[in-house]
N, C-alpha and C. Protein backbone atom coordinates (compact mmCIF):
# COMPACT_ATOMS: atom_id res chain seq x y z
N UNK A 1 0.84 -1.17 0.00
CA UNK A 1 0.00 0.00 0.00
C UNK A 1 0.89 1.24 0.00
N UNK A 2 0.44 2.09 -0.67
CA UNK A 2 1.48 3.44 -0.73
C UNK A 2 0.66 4.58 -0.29
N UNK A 3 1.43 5.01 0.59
CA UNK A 3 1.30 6.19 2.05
C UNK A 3 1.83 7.52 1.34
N UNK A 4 0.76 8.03 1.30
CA UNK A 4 1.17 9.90 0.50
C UNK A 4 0.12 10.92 1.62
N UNK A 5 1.53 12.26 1.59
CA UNK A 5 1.06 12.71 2.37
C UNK A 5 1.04 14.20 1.97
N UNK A 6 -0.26 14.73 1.67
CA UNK A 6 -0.46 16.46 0.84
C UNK A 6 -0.61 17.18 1.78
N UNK A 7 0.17 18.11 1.40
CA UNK A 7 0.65 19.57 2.40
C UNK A 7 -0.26 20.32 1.80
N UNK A 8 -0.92 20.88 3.18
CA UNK A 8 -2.29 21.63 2.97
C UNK A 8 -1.59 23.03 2.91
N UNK A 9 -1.86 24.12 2.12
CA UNK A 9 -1.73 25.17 1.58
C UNK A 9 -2.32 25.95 2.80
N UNK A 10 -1.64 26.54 3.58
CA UNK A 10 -2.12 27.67 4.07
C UNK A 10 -2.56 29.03 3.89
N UNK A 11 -3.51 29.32 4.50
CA UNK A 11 -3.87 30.89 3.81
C UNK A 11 -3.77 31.86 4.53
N UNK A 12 -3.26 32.91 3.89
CA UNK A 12 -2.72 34.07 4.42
C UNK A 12 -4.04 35.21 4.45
N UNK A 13 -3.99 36.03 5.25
CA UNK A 13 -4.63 36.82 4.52
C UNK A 13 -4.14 38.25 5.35
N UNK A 14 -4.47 39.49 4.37
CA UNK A 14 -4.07 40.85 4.95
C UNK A 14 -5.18 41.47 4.81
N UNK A 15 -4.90 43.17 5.11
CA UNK A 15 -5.92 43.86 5.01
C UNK A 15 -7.38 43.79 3.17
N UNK A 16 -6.25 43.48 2.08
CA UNK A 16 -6.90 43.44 0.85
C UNK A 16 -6.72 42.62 -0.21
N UNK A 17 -5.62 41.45 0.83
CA UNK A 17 -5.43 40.41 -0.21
C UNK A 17 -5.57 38.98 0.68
N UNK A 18 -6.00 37.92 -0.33
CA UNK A 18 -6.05 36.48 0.16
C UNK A 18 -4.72 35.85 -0.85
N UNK A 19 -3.95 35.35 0.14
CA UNK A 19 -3.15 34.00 -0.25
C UNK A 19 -3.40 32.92 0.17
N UNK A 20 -3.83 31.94 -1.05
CA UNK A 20 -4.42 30.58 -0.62
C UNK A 20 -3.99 29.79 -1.81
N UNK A 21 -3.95 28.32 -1.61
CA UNK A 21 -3.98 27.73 -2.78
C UNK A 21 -4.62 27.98 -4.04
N UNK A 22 -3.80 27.40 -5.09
CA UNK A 22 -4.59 27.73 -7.08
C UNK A 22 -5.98 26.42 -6.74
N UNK A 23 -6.71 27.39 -7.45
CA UNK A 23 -8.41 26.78 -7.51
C UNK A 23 -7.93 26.47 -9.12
N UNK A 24 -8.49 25.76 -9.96
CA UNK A 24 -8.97 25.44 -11.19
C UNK A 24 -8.80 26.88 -12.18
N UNK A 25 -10.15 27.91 -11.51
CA UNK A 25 -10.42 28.66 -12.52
C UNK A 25 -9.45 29.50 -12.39
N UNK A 26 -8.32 29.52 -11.49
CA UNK A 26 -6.82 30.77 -11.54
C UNK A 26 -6.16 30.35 -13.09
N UNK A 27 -6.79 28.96 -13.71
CA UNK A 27 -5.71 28.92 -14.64
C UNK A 27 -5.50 30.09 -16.26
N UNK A 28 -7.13 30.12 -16.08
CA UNK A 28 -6.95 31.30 -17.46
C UNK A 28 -6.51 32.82 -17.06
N UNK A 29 -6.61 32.85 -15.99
CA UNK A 29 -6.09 34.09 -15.81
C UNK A 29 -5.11 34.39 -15.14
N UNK A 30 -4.25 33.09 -15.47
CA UNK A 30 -2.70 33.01 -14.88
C UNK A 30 -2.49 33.14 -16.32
N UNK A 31 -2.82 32.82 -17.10
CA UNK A 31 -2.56 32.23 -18.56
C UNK A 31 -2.28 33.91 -19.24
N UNK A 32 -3.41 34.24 -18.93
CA UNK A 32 -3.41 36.30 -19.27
C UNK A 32 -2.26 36.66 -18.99
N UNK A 33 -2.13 36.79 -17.67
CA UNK A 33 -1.15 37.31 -17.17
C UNK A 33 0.44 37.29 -17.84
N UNK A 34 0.70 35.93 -17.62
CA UNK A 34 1.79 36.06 -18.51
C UNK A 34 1.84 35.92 -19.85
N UNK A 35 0.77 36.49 -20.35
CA UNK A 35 0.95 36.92 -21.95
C UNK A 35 1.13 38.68 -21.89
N UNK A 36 1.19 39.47 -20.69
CA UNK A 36 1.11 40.99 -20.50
C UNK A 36 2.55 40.75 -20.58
N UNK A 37 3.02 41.72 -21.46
CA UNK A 37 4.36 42.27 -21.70
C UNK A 37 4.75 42.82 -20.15
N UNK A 38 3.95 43.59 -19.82
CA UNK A 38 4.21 44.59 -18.34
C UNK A 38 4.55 43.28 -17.47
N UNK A 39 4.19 42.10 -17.30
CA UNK A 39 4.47 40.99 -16.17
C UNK A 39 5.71 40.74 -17.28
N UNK A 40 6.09 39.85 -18.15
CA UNK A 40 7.09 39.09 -18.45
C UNK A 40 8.14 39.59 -18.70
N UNK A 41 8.23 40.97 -18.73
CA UNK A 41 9.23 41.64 -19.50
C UNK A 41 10.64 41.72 -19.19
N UNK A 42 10.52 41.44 -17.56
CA UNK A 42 12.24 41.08 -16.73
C UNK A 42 11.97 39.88 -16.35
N UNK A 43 11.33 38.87 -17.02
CA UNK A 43 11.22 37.72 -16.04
C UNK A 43 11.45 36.39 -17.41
N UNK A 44 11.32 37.05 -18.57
CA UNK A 44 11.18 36.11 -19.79
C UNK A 44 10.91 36.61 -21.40
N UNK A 45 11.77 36.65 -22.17
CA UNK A 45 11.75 37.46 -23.43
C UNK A 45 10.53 37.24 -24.43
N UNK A 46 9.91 36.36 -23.33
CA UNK A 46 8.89 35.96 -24.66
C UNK A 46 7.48 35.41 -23.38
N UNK A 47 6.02 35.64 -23.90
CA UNK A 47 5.06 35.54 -23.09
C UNK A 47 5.62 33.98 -22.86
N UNK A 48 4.62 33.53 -21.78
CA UNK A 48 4.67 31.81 -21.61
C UNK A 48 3.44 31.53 -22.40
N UNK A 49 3.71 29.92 -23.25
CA UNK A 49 2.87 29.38 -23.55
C UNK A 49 1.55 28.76 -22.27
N UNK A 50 0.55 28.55 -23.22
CA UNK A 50 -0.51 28.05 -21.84
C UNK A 50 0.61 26.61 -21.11
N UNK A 51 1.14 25.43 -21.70
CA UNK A 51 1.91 24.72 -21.62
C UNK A 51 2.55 24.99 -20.37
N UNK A 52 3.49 25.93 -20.52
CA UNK A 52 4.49 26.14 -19.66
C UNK A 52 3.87 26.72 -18.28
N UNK A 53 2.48 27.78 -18.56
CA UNK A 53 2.14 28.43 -17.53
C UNK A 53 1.60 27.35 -16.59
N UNK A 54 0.86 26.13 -17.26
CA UNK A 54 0.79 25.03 -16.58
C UNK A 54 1.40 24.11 -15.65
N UNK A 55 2.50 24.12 -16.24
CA UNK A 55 3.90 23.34 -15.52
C UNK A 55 4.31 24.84 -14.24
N UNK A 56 4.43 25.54 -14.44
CA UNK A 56 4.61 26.24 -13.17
C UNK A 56 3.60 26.36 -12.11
N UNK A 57 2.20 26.09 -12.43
CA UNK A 57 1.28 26.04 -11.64
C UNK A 57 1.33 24.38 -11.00
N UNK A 58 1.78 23.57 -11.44
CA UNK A 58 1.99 22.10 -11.00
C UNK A 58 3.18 22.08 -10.09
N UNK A 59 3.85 22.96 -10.76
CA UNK A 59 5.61 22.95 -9.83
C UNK A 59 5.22 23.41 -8.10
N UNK A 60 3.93 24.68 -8.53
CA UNK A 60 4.02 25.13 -7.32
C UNK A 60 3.06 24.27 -6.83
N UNK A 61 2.08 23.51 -6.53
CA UNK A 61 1.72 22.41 -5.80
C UNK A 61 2.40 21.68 -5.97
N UNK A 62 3.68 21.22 -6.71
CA UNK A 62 4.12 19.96 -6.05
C UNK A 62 5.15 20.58 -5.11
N UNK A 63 5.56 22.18 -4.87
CA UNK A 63 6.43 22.23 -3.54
C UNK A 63 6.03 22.38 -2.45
N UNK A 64 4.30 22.52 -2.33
CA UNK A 64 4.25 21.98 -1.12
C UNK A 64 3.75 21.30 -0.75
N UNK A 65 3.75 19.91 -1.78
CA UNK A 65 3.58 18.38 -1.39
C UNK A 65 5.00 18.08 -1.03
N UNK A 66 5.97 18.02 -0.97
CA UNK A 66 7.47 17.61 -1.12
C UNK A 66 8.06 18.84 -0.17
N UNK A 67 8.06 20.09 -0.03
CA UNK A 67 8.81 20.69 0.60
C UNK A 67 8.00 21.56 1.96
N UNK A 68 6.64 21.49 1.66
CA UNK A 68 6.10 22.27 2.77
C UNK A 68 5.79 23.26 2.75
N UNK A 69 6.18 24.28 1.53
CA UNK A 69 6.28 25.60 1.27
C UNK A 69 6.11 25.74 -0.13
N UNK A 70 5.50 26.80 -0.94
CA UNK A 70 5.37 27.29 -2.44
C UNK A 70 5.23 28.49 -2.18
N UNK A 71 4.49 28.30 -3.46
CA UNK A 71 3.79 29.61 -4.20
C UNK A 71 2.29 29.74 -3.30
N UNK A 72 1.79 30.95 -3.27
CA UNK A 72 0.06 31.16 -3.30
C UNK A 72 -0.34 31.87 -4.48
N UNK A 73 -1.50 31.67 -4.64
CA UNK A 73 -2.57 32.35 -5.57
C UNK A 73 -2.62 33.98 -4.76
N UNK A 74 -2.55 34.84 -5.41
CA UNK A 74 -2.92 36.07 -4.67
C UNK A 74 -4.29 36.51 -5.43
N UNK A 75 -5.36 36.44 -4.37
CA UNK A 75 -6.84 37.08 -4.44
C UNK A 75 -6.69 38.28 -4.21
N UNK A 76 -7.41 39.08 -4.83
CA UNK A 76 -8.01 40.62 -4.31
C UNK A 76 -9.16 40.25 -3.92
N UNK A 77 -9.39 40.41 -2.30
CA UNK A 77 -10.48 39.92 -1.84
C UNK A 77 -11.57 41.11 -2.34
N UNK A 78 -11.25 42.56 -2.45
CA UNK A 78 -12.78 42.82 -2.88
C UNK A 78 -13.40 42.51 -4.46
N UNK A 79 -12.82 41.89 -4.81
CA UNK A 79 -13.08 41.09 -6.25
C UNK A 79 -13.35 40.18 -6.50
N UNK A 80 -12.08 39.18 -5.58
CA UNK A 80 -12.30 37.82 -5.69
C UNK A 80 -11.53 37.20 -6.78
N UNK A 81 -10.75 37.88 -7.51
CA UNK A 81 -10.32 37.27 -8.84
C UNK A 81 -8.25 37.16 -8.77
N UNK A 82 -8.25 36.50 -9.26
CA UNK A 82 -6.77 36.46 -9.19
C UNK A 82 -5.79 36.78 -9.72
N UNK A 83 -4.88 37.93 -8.57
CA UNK A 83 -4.21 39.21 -9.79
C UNK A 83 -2.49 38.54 -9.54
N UNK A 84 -2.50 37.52 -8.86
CA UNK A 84 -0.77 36.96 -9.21
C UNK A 84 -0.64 35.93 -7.98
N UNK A 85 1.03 36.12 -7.93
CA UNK A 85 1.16 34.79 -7.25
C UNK A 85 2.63 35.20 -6.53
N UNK A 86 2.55 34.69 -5.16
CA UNK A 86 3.94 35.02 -4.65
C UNK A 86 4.13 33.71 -3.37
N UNK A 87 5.04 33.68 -3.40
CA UNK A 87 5.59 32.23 -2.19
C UNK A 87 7.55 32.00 -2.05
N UNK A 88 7.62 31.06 -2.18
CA UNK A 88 8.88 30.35 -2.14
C UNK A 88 9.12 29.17 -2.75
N UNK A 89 9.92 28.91 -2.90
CA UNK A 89 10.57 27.57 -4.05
C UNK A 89 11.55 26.96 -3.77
N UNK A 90 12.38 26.22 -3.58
CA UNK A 90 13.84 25.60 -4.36
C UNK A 90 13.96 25.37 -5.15
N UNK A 91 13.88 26.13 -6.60
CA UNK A 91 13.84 25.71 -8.26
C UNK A 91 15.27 25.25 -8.73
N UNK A 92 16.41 24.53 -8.05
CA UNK A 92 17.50 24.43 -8.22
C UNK A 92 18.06 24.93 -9.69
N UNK A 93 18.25 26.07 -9.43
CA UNK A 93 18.74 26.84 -10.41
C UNK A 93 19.98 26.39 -10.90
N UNK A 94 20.28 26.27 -12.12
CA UNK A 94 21.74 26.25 -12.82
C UNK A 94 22.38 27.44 -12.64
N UNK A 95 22.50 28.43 -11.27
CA UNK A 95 22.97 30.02 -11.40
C UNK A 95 24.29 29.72 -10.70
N UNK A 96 24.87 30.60 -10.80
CA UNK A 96 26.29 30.95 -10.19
C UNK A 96 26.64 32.21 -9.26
N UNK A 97 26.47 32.47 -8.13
CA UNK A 97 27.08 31.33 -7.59
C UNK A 97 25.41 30.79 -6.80
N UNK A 98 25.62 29.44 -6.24
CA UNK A 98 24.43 28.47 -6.53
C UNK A 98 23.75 28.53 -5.01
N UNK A 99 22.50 29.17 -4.58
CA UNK A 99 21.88 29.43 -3.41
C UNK A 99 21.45 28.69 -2.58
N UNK A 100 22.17 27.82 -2.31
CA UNK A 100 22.91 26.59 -1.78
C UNK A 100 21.64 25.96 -0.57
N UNK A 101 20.32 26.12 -1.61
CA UNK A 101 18.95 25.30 -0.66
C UNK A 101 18.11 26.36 -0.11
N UNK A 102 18.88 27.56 -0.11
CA UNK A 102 17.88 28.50 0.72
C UNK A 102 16.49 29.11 -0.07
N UNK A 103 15.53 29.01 0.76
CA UNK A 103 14.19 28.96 0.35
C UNK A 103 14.22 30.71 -0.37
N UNK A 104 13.98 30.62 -2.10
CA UNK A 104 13.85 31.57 -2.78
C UNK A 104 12.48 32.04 -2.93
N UNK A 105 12.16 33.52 -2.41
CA UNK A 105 11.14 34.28 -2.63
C UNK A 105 10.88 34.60 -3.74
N UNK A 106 9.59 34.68 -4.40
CA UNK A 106 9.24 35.02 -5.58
C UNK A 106 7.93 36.06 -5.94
N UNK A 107 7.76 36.76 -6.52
CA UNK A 107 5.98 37.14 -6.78
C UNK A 107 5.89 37.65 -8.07
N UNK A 108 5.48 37.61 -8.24
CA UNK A 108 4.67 38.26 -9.65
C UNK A 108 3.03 38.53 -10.36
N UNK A 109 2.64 40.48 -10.33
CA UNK A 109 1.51 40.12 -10.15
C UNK A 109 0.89 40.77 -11.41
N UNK A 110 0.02 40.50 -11.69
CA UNK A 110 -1.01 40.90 -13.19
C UNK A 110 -1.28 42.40 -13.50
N UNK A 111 -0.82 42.99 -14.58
CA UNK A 111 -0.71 44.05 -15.07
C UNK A 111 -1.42 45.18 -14.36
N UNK A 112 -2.60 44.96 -14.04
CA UNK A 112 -3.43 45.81 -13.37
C UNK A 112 -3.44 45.64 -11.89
N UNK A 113 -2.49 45.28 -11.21
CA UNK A 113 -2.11 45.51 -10.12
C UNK A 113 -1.17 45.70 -9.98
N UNK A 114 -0.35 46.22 -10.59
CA UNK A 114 0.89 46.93 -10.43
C UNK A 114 0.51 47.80 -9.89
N UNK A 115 1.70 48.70 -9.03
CA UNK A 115 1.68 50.11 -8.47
C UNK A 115 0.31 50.50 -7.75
N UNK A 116 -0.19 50.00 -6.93
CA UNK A 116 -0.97 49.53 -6.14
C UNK A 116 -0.75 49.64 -4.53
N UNK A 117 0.84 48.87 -4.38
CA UNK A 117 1.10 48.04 -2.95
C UNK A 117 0.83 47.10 -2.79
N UNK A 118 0.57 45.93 -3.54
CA UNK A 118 -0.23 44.55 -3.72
C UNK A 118 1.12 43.47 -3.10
N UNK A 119 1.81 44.26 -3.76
CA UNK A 119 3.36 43.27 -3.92
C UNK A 119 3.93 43.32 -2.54
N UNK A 120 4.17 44.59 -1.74
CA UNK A 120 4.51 44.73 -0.68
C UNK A 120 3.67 43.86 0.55
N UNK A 121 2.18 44.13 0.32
CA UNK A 121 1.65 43.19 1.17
C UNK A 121 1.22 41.64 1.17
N UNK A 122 1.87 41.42 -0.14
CA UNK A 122 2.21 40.23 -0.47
C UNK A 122 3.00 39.82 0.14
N UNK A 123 4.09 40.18 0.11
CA UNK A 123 5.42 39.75 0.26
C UNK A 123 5.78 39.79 1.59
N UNK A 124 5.34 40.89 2.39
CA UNK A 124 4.76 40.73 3.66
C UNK A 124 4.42 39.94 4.22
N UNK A 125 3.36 39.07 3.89
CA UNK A 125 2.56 38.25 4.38
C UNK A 125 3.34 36.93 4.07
N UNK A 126 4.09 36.74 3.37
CA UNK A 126 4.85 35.52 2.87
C UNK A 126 5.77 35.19 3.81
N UNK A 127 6.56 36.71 3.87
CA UNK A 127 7.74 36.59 5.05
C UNK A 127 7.55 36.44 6.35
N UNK A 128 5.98 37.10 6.84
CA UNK A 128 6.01 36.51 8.32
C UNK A 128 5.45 35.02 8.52
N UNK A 129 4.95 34.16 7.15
CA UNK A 129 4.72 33.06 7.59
C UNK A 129 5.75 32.17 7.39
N UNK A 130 6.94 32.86 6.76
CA UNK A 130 7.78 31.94 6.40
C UNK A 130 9.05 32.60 7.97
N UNK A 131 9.41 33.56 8.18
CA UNK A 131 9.80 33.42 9.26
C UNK A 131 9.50 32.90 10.39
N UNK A 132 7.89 32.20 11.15
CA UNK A 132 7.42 31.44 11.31
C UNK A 132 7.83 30.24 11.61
N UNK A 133 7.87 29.50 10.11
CA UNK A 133 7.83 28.04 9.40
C UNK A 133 8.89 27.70 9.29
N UNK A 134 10.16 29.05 8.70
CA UNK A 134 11.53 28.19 8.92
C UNK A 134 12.02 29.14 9.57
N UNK A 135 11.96 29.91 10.35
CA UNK A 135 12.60 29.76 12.01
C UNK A 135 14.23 30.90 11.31
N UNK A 136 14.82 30.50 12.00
CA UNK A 136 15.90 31.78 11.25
C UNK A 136 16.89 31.23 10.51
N UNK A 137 16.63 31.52 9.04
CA UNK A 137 17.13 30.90 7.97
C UNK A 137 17.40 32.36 6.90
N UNK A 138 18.72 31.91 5.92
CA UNK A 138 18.80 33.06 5.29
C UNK A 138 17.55 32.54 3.69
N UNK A 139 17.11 33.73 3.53
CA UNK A 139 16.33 33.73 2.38
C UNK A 139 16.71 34.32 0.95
N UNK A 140 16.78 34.39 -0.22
CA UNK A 140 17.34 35.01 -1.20
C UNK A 140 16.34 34.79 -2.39
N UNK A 141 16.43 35.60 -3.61
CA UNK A 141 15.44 36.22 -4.70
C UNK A 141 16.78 36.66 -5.83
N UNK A 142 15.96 36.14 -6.94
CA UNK A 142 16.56 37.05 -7.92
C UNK A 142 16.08 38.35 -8.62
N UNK A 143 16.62 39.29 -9.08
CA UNK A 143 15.64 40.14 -10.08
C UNK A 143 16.72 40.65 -10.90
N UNK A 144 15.84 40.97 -12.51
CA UNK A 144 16.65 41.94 -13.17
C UNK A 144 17.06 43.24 -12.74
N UNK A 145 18.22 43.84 -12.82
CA UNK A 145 18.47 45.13 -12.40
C UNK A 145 17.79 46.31 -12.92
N UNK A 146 16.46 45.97 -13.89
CA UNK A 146 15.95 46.96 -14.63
C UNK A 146 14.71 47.23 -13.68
N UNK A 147 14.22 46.18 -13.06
CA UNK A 147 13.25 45.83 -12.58
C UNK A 147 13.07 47.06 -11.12
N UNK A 148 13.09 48.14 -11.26
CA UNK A 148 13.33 48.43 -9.88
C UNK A 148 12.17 48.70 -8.89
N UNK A 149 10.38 48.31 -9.48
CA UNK A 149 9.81 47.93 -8.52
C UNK A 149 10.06 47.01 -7.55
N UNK A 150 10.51 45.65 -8.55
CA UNK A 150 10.90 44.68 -7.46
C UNK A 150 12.11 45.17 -6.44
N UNK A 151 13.12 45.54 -6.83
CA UNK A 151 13.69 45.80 -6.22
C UNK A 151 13.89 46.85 -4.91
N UNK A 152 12.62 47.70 -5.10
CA UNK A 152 12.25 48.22 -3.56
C UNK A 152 11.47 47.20 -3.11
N UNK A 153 10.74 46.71 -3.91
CA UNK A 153 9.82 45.58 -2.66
C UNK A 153 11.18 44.74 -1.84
N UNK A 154 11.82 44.18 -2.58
CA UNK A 154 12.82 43.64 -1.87
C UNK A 154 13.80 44.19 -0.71
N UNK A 155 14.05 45.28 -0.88
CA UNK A 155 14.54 45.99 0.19
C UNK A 155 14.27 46.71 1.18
N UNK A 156 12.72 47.21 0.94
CA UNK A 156 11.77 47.25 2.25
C UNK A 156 11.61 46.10 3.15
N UNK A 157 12.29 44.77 2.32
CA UNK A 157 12.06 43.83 3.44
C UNK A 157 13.50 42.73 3.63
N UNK A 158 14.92 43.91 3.26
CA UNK A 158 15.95 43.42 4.16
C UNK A 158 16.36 42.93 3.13
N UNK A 159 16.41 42.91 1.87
CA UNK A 159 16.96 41.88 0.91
C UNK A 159 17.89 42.71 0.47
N UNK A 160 19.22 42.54 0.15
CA UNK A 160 20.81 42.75 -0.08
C UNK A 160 21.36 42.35 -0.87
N UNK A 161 21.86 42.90 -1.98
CA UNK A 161 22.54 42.35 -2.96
C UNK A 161 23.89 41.60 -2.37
N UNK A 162 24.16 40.56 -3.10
CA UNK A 162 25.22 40.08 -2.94
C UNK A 162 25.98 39.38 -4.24
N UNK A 163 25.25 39.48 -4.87
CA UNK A 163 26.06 39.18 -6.39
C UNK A 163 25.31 39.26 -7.56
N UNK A 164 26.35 39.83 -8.71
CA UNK A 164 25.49 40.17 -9.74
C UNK A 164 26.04 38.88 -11.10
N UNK A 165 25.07 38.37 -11.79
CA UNK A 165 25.10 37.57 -12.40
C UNK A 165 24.68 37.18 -13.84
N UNK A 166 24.27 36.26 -14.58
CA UNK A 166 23.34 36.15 -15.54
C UNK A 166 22.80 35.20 -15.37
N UNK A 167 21.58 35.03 -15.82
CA UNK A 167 20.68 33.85 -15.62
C UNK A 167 19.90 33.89 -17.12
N UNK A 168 19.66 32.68 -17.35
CA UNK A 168 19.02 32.80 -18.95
C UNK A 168 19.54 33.66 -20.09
N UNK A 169 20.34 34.00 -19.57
CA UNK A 169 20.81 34.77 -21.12
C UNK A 169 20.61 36.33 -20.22
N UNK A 170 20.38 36.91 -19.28
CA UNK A 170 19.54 38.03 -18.99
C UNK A 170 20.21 38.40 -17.51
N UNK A 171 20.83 39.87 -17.37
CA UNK A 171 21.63 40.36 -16.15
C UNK A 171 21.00 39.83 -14.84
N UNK A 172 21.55 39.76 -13.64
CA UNK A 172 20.30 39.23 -12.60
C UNK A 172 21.25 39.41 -11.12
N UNK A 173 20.26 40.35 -10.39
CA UNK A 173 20.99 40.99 -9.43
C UNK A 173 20.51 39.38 -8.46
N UNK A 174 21.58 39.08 -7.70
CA UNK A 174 21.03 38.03 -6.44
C UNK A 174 20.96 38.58 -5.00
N UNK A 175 19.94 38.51 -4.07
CA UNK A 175 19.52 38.98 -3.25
C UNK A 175 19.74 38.24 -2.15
N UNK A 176 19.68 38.24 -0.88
CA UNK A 176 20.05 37.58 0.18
C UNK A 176 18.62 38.58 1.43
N UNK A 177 18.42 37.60 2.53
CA UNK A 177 17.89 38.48 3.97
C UNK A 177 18.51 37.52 4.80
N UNK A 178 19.48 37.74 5.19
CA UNK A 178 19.72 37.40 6.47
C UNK A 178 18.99 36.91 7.38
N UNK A 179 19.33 35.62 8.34
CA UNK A 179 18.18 34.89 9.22
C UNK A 179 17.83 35.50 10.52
N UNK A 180 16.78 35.89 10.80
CA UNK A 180 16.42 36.28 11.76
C UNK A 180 16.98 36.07 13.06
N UNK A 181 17.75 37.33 13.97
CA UNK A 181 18.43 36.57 14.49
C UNK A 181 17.67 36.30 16.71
C-alpha cells in the first residue's frame, strides 16, 4: 500500500489580499497574465505558452507536497479574482554562484495591479509566515536590475545584494535576507 502525504496550503490573509492555494479557474487568468508584456518583461523574453504556464502552476503544488512551502494564488479579496502569485521555491537553479537550498522568494503580479502596494503586502505576508515556518534561515530572490519595482519591494524587506550575475541569457541581481536573528 502506498502512504502519501499532501501539504495543505495555508492561507494568508491581509488587510486586501487572500493568499491561498490555485483553484482550477486561476488557470486562465494566470494564462493572461503572462501573456502581459508589463508581467514578463524582466522575467522572460517571450510571453509563456498556456503549456508552460501550466507546468509552473503544478511545480508550485508539487512544492508543497514535497517541501512544505510554495507559491500562493494572490486574491483581491474585494473582487475575488486572481491578480498573481507570490511564495517560495527551491527551483535548483543552474545560477552561479548556486543558493545553496535557501528557500527563494518570488511574486509576480497581473498588469493591473501593479503600483498599487499589492506586492509589498504580499510579500509581507509571505515573510512573516515563512519566518514562522523556517525559524531563522537566510532567504534570497533574484531580479533583473531593470526591474526596480521589485527591487524596492525587496529591500523594504531586508533583501541585499550580494552578487550580480546572468541567468538565462539576462543580467540578474542576487539577493540575500539574512536569518532572523
Amino acid at each position: 500500500m502506498v502512504s502519501t502525504s499532501i501539504q495543505q496550503v495555508p492561507v494568508l490573509e491581509t488587510t486586501r489580499l487572500l493568499l491561498r492555494g490555485y483553484k482550477p479557474t486561476d488557470f486562465a487568468e494566470y494564462v493572461t497574465m503572462w501573456a502581459d508584456p508589463q508581467v514578463y518583461r524582466y522575467l522572460s523574453p517571450r510571453p509563456m505558452l498556456e503549456e508552460e504556464v501550466w507546468g509552473t502552476l503544478l511545480r508550485s503544488i508539487g512544492h508543497w507536497t514535497l517541501m512544505g512551502y510554495g507559491f500562493w494564488a494572490v486574491e483581491e479579496k474585494a473582487t475575488g479574482r486572481f491578480i498573481g502569485v507570490v511564495g517560495f521555491a527551491d527551483p535548483k537553479r543552474n545560477i552561479k554562484p548556486a543558493s545553496n537550498g535557501a528557500p527563494e522568494i518570488g511574486w509576480v503580479l497581473a498588469g493591473q495591479a501593479h503600483g498599487q502596494g499589492y506586492a509589498t503586502e504580499a510579500v509581507e505576508a509571505a515573510l512573516a509566515w515563512a519566518d514562522g515556518h523556517f525559524g531563522s534561515v537566510r532567504t534570497v530572490c533574484i531580479i533583473h536590475p531593470k526591474n526596480k519595482a521589485s527591487l524596492r519591494v525587496a529591500h523594504k524587506f531586508g533583501y541585499q545584494e550580494y552578487h550580480r550575475t546572468t541567468y538565462h541569457d539576462q543580467p540578474t541581481i542576487m539577493l540575500e535576507r539574512a536569518p532572523l536573528v
